[in-house]
C-alpha atoms as a PDB file:
ATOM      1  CA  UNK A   1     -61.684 -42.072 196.183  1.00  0.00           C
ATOM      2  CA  UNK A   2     -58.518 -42.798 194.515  1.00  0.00           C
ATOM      3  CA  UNK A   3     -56.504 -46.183 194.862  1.00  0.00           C
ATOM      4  CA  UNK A   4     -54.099 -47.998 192.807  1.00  0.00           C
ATOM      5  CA  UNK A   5     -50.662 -50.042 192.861  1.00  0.00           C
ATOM      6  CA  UNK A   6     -47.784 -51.352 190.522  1.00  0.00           C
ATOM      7  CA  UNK A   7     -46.333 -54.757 190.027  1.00  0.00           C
ATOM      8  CA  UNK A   8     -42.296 -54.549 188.614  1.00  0.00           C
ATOM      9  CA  UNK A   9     -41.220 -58.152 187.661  1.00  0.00           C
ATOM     10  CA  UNK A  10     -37.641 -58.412 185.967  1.00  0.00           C
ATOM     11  CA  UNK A  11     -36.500 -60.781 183.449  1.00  0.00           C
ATOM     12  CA  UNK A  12     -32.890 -61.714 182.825  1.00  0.00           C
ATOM     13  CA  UNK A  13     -31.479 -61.468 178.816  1.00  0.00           C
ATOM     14  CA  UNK A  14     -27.989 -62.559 179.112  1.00  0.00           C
ATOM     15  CA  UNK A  15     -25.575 -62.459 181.422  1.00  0.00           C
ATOM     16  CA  UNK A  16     -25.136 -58.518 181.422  1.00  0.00           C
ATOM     17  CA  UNK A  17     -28.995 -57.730 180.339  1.00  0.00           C
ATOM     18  CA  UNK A  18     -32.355 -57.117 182.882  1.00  0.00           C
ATOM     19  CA  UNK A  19     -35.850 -56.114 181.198  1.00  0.00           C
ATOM     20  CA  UNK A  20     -37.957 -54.678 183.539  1.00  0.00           C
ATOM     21  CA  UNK A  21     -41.700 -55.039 182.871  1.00  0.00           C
ATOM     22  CA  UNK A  22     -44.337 -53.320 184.794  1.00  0.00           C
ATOM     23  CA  UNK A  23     -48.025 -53.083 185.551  1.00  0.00           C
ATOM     24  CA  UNK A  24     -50.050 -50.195 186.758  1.00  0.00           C
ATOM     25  CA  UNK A  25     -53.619 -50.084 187.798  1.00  0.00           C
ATOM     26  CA  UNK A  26     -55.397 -47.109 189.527  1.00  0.00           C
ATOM     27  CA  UNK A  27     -59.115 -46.574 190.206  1.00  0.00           C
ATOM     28  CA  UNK A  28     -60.802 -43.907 190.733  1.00  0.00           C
ATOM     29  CA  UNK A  29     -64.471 -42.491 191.474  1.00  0.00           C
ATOM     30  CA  UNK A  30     -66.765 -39.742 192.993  1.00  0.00           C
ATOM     31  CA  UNK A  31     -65.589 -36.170 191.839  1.00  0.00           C
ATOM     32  CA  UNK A  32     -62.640 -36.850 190.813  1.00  0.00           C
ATOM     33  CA  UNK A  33     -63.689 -39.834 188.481  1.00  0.00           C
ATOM     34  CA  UNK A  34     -66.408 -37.219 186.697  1.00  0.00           C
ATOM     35  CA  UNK A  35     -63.747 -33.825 186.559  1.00  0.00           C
ATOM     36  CA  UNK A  36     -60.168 -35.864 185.414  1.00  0.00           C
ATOM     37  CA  UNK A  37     -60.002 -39.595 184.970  1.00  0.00           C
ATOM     38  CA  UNK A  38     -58.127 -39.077 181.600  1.00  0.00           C
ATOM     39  CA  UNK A  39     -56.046 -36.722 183.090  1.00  0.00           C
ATOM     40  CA  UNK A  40     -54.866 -38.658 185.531  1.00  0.00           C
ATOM     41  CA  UNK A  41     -54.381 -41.713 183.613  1.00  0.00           C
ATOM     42  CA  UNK A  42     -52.344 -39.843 180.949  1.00  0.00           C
ATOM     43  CA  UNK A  43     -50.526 -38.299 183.984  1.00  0.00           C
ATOM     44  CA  UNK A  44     -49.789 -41.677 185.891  1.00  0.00           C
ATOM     45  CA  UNK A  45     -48.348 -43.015 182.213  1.00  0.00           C
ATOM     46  CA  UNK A  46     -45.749 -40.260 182.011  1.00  0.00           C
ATOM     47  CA  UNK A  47     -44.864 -40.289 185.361  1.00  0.00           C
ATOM     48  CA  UNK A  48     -44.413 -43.921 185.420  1.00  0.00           C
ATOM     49  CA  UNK A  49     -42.558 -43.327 181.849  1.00  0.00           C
ATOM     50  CA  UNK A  50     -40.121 -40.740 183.272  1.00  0.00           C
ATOM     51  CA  UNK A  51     -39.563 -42.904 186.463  1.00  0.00           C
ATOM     52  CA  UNK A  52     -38.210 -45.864 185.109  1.00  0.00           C
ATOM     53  CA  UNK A  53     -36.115 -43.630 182.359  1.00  0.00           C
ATOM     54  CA  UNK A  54     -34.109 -41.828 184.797  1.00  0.00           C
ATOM     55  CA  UNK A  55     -33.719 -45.531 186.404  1.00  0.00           C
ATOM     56  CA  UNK A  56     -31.991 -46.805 183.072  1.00  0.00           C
ATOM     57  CA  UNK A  57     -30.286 -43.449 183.050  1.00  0.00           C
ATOM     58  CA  UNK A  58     -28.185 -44.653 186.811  1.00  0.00           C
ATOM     59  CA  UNK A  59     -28.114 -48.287 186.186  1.00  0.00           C
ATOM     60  CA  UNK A  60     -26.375 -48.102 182.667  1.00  0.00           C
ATOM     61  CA  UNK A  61     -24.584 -45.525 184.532  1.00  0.00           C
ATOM     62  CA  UNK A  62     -23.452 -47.909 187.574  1.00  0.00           C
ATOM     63  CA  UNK A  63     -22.539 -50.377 185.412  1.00  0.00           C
ATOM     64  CA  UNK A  64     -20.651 -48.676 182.813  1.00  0.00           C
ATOM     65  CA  UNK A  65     -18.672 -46.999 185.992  1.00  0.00           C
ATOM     66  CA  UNK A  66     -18.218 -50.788 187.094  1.00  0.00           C
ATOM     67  CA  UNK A  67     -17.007 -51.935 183.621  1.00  0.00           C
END
């Protein structure tokens, strides 16, 4: 089995600044627990890591078009 889920909470910094925190937790067990469970933690990191680059990436864009 394989579950998991993320909690995003943002925090305002100024008048022109967000910080976005977040929380991920997964579990896993059975098979896939015994053949990977590193490997897909280290996975879910980086995929969480690129996610939420490419969102800075079009918000600072979005608001440096708005500027």
């Amino acid at each position: 089995y394989a579950k998991g889920g993320a909690l995003v909470r943002r925090e305002a910094e100024g008048p022109d600044v967000t910080v976005l925190h977040y929380e991920v937790d997964a579990q896993i067990g059975g098979k896939l627990a015994q053949l990977g469970a590193r490997l897909i933690d280290s996975t879910a990191r980086k995929i969480a890591g690129e996610f939420f680059a490419s969102f800075g990436e079009v918000v600072g864009k979005t608001v440096s078009a708005g500027a």
